[in-house]
Protein backbone atom coordinates (compact mmCIF):
# COMPACT_ATOMS: atom_id res chain seq x y z
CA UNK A 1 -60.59 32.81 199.28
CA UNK A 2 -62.79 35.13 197.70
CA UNK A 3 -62.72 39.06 198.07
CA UNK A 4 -66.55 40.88 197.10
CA UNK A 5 -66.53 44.80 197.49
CA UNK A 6 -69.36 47.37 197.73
CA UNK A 7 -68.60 51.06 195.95
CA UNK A 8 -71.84 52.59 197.16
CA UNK A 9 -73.36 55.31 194.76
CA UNK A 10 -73.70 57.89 197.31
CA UNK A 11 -69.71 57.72 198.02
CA UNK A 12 -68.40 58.07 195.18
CA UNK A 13 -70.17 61.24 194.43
CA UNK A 14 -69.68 62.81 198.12
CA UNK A 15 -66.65 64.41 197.25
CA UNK A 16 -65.09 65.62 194.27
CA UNK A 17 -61.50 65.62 195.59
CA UNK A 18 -62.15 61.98 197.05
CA UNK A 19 -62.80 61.43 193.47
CA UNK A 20 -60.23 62.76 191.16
CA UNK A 21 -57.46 61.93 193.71
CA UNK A 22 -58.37 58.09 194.28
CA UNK A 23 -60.02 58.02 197.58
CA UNK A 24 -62.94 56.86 196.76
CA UNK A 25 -64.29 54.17 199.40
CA UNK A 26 -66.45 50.93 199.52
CA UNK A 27 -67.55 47.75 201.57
CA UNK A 28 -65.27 45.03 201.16
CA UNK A 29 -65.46 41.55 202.99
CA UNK A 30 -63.07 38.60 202.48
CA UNK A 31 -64.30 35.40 202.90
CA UNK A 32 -62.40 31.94 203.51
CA UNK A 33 -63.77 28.49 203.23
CA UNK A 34 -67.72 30.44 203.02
CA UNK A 35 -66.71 32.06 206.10
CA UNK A 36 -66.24 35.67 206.76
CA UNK A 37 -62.98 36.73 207.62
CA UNK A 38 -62.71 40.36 207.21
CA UNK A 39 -65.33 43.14 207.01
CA UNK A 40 -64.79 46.45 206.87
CA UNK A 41 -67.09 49.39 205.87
CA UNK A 42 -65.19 52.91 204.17
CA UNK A 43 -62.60 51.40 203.04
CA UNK A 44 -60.01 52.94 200.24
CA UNK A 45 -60.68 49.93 197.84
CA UNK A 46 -58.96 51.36 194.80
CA UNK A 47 -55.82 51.77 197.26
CA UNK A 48 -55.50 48.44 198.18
CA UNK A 49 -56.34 47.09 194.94
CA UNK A 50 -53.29 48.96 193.22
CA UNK A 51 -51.17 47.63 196.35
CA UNK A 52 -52.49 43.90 195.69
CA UNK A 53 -51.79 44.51 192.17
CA UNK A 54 -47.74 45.06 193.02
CA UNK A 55 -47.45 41.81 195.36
CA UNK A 56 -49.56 40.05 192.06
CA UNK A 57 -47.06 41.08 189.49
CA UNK A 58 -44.20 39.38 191.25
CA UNK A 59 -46.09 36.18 192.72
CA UNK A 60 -47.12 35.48 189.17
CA UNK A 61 -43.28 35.83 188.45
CA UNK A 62 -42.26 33.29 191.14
CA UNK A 63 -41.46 35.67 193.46
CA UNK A 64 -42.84 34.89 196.96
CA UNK A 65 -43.08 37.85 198.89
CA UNK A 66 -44.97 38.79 201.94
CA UNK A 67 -47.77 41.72 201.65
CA UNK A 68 -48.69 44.16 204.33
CA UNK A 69 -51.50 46.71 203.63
CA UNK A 70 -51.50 50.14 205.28
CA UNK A 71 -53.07 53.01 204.75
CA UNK A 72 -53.26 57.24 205.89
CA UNK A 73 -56.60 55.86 208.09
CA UNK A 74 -54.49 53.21 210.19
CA UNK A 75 -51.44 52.88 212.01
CA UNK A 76 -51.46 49.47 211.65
CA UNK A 77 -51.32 46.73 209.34
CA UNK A 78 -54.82 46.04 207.99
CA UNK A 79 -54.37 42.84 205.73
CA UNK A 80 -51.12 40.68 206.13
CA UNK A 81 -50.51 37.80 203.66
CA UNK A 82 -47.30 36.16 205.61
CA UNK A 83 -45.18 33.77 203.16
CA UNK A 84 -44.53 30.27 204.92
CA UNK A 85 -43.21 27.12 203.33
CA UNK A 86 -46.27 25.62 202.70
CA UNK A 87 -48.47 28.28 202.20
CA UNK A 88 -50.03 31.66 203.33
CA UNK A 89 -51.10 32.99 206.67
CA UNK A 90 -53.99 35.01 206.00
CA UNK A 91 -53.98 37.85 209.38
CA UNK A 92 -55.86 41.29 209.70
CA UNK A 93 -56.11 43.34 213.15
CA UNK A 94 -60.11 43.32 211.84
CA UNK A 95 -60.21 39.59 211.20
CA UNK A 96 -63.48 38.38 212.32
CA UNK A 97 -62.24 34.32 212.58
CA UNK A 98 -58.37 32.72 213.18
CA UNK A 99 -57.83 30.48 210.70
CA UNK A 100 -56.78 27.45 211.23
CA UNK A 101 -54.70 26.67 208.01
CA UNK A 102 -52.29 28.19 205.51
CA UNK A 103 -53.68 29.20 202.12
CA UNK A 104 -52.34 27.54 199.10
CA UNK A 105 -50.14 30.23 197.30
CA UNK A 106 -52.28 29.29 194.10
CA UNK A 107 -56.06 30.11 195.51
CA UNK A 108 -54.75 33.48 196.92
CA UNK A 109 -53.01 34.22 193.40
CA UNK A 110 -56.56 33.42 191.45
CA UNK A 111 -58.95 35.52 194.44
CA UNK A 112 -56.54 38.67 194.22
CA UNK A 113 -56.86 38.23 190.22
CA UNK A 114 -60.83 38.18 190.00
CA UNK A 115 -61.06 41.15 192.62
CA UNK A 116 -58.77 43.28 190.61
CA UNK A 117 -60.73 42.28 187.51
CA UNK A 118 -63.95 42.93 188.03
CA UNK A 119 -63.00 45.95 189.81
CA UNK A 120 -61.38 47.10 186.98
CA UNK A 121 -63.89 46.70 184.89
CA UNK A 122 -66.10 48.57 187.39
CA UNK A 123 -63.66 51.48 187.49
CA UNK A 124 -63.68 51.72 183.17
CA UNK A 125 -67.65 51.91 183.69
CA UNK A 126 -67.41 54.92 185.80
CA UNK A 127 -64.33 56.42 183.68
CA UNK A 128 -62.60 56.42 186.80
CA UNK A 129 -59.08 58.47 186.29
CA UNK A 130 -57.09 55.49 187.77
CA UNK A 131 -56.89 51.97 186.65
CA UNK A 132 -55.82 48.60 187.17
CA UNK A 133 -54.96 47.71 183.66
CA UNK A 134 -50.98 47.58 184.41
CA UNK A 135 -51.80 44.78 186.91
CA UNK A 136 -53.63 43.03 184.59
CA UNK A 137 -52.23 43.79 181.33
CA UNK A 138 -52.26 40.20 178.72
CA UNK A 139 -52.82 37.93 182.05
CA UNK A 140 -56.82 37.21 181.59
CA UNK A 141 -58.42 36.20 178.36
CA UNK A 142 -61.65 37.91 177.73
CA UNK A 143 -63.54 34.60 178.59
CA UNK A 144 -61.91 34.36 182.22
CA UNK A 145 -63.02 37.97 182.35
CA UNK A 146 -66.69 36.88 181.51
CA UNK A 147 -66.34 33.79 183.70
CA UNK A 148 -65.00 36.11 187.17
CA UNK A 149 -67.74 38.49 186.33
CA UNK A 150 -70.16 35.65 186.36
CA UNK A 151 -68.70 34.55 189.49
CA UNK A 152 -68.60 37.88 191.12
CA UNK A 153 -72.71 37.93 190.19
CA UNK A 154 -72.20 40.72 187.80
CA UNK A 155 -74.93 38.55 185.45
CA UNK A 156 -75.64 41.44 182.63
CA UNK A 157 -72.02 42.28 181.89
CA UNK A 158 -70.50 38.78 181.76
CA UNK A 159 -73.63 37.75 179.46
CA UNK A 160 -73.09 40.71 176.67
CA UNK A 161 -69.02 39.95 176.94
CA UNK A 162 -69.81 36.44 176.07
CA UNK A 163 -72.30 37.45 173.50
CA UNK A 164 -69.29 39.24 172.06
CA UNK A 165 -66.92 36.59 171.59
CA UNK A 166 -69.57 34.43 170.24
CA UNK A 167 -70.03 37.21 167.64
CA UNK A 168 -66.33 38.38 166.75
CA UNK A 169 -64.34 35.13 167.26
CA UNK A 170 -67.26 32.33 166.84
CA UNK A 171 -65.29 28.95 168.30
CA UNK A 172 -65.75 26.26 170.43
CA UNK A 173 -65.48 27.61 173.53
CA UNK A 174 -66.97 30.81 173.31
CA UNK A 175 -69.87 28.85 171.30
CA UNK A 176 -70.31 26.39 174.33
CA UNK A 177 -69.73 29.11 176.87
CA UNK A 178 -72.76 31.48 175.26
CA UNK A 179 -74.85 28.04 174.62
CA UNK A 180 -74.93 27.56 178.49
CA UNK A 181 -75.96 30.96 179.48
CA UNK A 182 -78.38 30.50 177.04
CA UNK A 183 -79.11 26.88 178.47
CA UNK A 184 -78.89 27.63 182.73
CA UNK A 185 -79.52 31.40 182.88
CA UNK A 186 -81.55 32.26 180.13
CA UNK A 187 -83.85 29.40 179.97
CA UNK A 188 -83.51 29.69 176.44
CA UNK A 189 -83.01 25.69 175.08
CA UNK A 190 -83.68 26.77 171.70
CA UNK A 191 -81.19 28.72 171.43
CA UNK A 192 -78.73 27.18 172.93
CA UNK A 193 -79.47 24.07 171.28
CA UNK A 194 -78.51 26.03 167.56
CA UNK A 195 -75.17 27.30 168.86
CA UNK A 196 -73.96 24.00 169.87
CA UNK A 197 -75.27 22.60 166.68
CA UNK A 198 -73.02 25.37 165.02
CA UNK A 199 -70.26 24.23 166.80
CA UNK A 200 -70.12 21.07 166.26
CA UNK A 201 -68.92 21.76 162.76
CA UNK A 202 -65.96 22.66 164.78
CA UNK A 203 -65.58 19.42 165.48
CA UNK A 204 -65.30 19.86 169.37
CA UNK A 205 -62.62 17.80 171.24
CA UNK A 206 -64.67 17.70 174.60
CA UNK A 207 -67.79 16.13 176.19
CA UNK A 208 -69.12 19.49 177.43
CA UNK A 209 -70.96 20.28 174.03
CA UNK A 210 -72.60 16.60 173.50
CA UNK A 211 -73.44 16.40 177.67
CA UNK A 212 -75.60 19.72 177.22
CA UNK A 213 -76.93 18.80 173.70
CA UNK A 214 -77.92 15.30 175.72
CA UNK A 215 -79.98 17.39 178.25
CA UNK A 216 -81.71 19.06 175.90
CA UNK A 217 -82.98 16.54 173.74
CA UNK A 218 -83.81 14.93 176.70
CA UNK A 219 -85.99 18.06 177.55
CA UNK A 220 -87.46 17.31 174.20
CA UNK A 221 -88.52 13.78 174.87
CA UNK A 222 -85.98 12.56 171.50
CA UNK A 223 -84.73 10.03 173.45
CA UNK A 224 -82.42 8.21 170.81
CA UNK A 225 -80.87 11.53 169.57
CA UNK A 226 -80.14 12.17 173.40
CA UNK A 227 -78.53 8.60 173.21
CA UNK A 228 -76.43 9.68 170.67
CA UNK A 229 -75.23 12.83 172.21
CA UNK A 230 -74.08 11.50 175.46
CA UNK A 231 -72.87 8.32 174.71
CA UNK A 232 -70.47 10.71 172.37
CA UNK A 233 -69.57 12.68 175.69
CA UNK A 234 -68.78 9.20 177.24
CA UNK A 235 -66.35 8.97 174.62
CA UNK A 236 -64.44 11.73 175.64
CA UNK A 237 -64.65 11.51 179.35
CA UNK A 238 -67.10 9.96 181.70
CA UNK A 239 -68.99 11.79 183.83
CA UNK A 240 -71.71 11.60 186.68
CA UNK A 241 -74.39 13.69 184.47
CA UNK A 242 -73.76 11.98 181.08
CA UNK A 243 -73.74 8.46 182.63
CA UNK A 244 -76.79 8.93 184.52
CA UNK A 245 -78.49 10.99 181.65
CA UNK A 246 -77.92 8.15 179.20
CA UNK A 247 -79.68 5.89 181.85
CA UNK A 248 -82.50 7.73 181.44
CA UNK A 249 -82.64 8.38 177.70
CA UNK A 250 -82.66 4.22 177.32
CA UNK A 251 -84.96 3.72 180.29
CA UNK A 252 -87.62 5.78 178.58
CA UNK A 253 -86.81 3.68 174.89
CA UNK A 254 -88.09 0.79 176.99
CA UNK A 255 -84.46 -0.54 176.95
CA UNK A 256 -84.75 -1.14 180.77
CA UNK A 257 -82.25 -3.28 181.69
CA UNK A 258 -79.46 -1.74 179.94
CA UNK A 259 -80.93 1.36 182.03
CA UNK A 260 -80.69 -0.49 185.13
CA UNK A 261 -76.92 -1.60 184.28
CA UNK A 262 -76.61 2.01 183.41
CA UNK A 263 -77.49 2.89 186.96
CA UNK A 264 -75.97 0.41 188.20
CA UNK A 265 -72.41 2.18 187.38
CA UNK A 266 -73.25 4.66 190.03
CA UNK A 267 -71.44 4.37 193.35
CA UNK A 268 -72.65 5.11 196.28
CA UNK A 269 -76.18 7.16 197.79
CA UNK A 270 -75.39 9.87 196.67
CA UNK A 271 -78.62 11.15 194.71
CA UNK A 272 -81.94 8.84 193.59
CA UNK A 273 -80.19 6.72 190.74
CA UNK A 274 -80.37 3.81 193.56
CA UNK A 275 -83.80 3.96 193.03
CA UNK A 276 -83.81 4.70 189.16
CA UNK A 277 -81.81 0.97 189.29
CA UNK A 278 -84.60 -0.59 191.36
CA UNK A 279 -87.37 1.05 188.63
CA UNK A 280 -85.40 -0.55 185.62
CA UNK A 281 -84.84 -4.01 187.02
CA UNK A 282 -88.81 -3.93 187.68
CA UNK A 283 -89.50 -2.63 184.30
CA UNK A 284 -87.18 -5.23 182.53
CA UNK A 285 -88.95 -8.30 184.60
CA UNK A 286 -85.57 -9.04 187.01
CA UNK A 287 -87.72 -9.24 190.15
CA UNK A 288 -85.23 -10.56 192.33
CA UNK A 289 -82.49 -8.24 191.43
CA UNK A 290 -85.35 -5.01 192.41
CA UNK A 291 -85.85 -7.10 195.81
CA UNK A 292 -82.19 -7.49 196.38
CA UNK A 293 -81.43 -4.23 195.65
CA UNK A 294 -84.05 -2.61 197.84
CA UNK A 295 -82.82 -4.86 200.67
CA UNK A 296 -79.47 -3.13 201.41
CA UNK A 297 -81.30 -0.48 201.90
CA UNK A 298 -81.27 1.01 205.53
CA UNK A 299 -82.77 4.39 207.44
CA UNK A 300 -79.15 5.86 207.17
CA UNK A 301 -79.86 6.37 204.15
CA UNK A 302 -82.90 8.26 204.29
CA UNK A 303 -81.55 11.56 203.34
CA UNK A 304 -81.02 10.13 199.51
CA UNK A 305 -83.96 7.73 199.16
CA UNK A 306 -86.78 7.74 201.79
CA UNK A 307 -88.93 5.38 203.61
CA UNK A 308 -92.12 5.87 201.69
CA UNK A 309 -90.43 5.66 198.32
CA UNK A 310 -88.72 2.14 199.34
CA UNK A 311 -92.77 1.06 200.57
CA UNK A 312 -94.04 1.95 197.15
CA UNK A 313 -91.56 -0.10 195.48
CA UNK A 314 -92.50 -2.76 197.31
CA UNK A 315 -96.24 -2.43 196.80
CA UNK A 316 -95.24 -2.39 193.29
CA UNK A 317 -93.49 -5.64 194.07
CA UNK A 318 -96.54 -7.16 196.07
CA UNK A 319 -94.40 -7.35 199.09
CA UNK A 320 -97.21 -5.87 201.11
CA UNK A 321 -95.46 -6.76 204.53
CA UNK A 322 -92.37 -5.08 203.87
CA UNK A 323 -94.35 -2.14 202.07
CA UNK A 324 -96.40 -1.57 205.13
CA UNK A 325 -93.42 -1.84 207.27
CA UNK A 326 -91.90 1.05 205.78
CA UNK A 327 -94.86 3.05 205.67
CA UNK A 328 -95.62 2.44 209.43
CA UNK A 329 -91.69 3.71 210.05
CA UNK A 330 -93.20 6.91 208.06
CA UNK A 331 -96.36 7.23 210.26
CA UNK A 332 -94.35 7.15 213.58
CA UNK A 333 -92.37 9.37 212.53
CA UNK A 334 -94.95 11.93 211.66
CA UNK A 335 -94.55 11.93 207.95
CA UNK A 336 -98.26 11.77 207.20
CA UNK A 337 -99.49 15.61 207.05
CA UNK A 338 -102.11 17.26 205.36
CA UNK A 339 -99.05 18.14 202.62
CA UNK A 340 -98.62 14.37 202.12
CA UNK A 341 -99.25 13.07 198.83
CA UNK A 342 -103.01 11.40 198.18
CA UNK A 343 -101.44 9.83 195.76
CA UNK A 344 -99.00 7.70 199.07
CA UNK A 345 -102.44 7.94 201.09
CA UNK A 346 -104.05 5.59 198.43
CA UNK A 347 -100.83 3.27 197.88
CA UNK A 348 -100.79 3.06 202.08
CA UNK A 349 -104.62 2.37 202.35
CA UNK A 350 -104.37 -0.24 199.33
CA UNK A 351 -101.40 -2.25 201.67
CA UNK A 352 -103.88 -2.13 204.50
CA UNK A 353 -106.47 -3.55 202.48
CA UNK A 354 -104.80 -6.07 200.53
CA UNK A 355 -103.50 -7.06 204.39
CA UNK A 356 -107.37 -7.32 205.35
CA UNK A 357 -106.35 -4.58 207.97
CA UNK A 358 -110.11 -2.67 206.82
CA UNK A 359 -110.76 -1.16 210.19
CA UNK A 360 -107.37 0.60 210.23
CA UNK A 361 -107.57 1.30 206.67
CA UNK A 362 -111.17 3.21 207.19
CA UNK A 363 -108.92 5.28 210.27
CA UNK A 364 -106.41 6.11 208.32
CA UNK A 365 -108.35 7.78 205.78
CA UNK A 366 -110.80 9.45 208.10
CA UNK A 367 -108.02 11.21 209.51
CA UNK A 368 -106.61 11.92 206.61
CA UNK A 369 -109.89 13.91 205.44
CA UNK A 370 -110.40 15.60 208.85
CA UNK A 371 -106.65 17.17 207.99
CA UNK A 372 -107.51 18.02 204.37
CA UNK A 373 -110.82 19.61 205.66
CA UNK A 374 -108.43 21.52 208.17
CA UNK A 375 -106.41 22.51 205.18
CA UNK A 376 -109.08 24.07 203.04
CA UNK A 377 -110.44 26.33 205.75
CA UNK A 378 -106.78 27.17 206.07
CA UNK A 379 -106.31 28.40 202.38
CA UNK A 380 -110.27 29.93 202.45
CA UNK A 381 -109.01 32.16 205.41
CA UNK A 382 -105.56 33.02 204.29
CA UNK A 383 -105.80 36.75 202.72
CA UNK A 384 -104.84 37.45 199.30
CA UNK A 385 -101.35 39.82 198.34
CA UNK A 386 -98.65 40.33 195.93
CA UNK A 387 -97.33 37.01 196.12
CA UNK A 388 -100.57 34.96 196.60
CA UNK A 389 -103.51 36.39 194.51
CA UNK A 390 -107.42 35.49 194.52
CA UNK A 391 -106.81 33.81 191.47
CA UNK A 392 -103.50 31.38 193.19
CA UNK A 393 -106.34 31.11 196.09
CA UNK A 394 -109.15 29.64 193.84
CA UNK A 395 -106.25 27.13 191.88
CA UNK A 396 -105.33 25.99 195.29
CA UNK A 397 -108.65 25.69 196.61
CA UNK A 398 -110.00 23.61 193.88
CA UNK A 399 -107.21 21.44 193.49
CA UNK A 400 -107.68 20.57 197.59
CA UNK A 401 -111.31 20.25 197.35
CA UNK A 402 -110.76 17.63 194.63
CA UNK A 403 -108.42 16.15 196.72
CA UNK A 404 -111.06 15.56 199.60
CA UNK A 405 -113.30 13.80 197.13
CA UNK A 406 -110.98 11.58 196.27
CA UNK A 407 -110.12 10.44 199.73
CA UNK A 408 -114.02 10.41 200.65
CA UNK A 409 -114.66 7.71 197.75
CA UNK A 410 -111.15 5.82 198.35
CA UNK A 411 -112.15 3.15 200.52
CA UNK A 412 -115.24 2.59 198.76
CA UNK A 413 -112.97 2.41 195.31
CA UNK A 414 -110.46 -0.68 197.38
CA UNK A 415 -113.31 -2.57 198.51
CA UNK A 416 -114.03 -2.65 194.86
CA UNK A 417 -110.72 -3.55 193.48
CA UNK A 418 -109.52 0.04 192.65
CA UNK A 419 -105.60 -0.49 192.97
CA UNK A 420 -103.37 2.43 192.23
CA UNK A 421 -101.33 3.06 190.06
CA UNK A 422 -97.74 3.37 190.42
CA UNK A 423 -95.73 6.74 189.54
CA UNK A 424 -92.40 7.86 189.56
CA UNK A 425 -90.70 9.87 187.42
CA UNK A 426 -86.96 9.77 186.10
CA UNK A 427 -85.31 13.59 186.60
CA UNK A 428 -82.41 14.24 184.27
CA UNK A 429 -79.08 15.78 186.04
CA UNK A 430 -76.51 18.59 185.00
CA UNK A 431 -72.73 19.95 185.55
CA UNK A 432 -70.68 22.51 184.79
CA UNK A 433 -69.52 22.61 181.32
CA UNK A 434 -68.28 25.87 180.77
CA UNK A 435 -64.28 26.18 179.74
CA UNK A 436 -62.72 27.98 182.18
CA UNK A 437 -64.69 27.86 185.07
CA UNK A 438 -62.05 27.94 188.07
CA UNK A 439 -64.50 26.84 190.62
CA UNK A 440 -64.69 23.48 188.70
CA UNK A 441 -61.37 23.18 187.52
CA UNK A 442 -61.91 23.16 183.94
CA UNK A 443 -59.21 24.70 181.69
CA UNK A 444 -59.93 26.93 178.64
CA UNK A 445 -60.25 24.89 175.68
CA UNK A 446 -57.45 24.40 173.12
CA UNK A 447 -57.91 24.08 169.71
């Protein structure tokens, strides 16, 4: 459940009465499961935000009490939280959708808290003569504050409260918390990479500090500091990132098949470490377990490691029948644009080749320069604007143009013994690590 609100400028200065007496209006939507369920436009948002605050005060008390929401502009009820045994029935005569469960008394508790917080704070801002401090009073630490202003996309505010804590009452968690701003929204490694450095003088009891410090030295190509850092956050509690982030930092120390076991830990299709497993066993010389590996794989399973990627393996493997096969499944089913890679072009064309399948080989590529030929007059015809200037034209140009060379001289290069290279690349992953984030379930940290 999640409640977002809209106090439009022109509003709140249409009336001066409407102001000093507490009418002012807004937009507010409520929204269930990513679905609207309520929408209403001129609304009396301060109104119903002192009337959620009542029913608040006793359900964080234990007291389970219904709440109906009326106002001077309707007869009837406009928002109806009915109490049941297992839950809450969520009704409004403006609902949009019927939904088809009860709300857990919890969730409802934690969405009425962050509305009435952040519009709080939105009501200090304007030095608005009512307030919803009583409501609130000693129930939110300033770092859930930050945290539901994050959440609420109020970026700026939560950002400079954070900045704040870091500054009056330096700790671990508002140390971490500022050094992943810093980290995800800032783009700032640098500095996030010295407050968690200061912190860990603190010495931290939780993996969120060594998981971040991982990905950044990763970042920074140290690959044995960013073993240290994350097999530390294993310590404390394993997690997706960290385990396959520590893959990664030992792949690329050439310690491949303790990379490949690393994978290997991973359950499921869920992302590309399948395929980071295959790359390690091939790296470390286990041949057999690569092939067996890429043999359970199956087109269901496309969304999480495609077609073409399992064919390069395999040309990487010199199993040039199975490579092809894979490829062809790609070609039928229409994979092969003009935005496909020249770098698969020249892996498909070296199968073909190696399979003494010239004739097709030279039709492949012919077609595939009659569609990069298509593409250039394309981008030499496109006009130039804001977003795509004669400089982005000429970058894009050039880089196609080269492009066409290169499949002009490729089957010339095969018939010569030009075999290309294989690339992949290894992308490090991320999570949440900030204490108190409700979304995730992570509780504020204790000292």
């Amino acid at each position: 459940m999640h409640f977002q609100y809209q106090l439009e400028d022109e509003r709140l200065n249409s009336g001066k009465w409407a102001f000093e007496n507490g009418s002012i209006k807004g937009d507010l939507q409520i929204y269930v499961d990513g679905e609207m369920f309520f929408n209403e436009t001129c609304m009396k948002v301060v109104e119903l935000a002192t009337e959620l605050g009542k029913w608040l005060g006793l359900a964080r008390y234990g007291v389970q009490r219904g709440f109906a929401y009326t106002s001077m502009d309707h007869d009837e009820v406009i928002l109806h939280f009915a109490m049941q045994q297992d839950g809450i029935l969520l009704t409004s005569r403006l609902q949009n959708v019927e939904l088809q469960k009860l709300l857990e008394v919890e969730d409802v508790i934690h969405a009425v808290t962050k509305f009435l917080t952040v519009l709080n704070m939105k009501l200090h801002e304007m030095d608005y003569f009512e307030k919803l401090d009583l409501y609130l009073h000693n129930y939110l630490s300033e770092n859930a504050k930050a945290l539901l202003l994050l959440e609420q996309n109020e970026y700026d505010e939560s950002f400079a409260l954070l900045n704040k804590l870091a500054e009056e009452q330096p700790s671990v968690q508002s140390l971490n918390n500022l050094a992943w701003m810093y980290l995800r929204e800032e783009e700032d490694p640098k500095t996030a990479k010295c407050l968690l450095e200061e912190l860990l003088v603190l010495n931290p009891q939780s993996y969120f500090p060594y998981s971040m410090l991982g990905e950044i030295s990763l970042a920074e190509k140290r690959y044995e500091e960013a073993e240290m850092y994350l097999t530390k956050s294993l310590q404390f509690q394993h997690s997706e990132a960290a385990l396959i982030n520590l893959g990664i930092a030992l792949f690329y120390q050439s310690h491949f098949e303790e990379a490949a076991q690393q994978f290997c830990k991973m359950t499921g299709y869920t992302d590309v470490t399948w395929l980071y497993e295959v790359f390690g066993w091939i790296k470390a010389g286990k041949f057999e377990k690569a092939t067996a590996k890429l043999a359970s794989w199956t087109p269901e399973m496309e969304d999480y490691v495609s077609a073409t990627e399992i064919a390069d393996v395999y040309v990487e493997l010199n199993e040039l029948i199975l490579a092809k096969k894979w490829f062809d499944s790609s070609l039928t089913e229409g994979y092969f644009t003009p935005y496909f890679t020249p770098y698969l072009i020249s892996r498909y064309s070296y199968v073909l080749m190696e399979l003494q399948e010239e004739a097709i080989c030279q039709q492949f590529i012919d077609a595939q320069i009659v569609l990069k030929i298509a593409e250039i007059q394309e981008i030499e015809q496109e006009p130039c604007e804001a977003n795509w200037t004669e400089l982005d034209k000429q970058e894009s140009l050039e880089e196609s143009q080269a492009e066409q060379v290169m499949l002009e001289t490729l089957f010339e290069q095969l018939s010569q013994g030009y075999v290309p290279q294989y690339e992949y690349e290894l992308y490090p992953t991320t999570g949440c690590y900030l204490f108190g984030c409700t979304q995730h379930g992570h509780a504020e940290y204790e000292q």
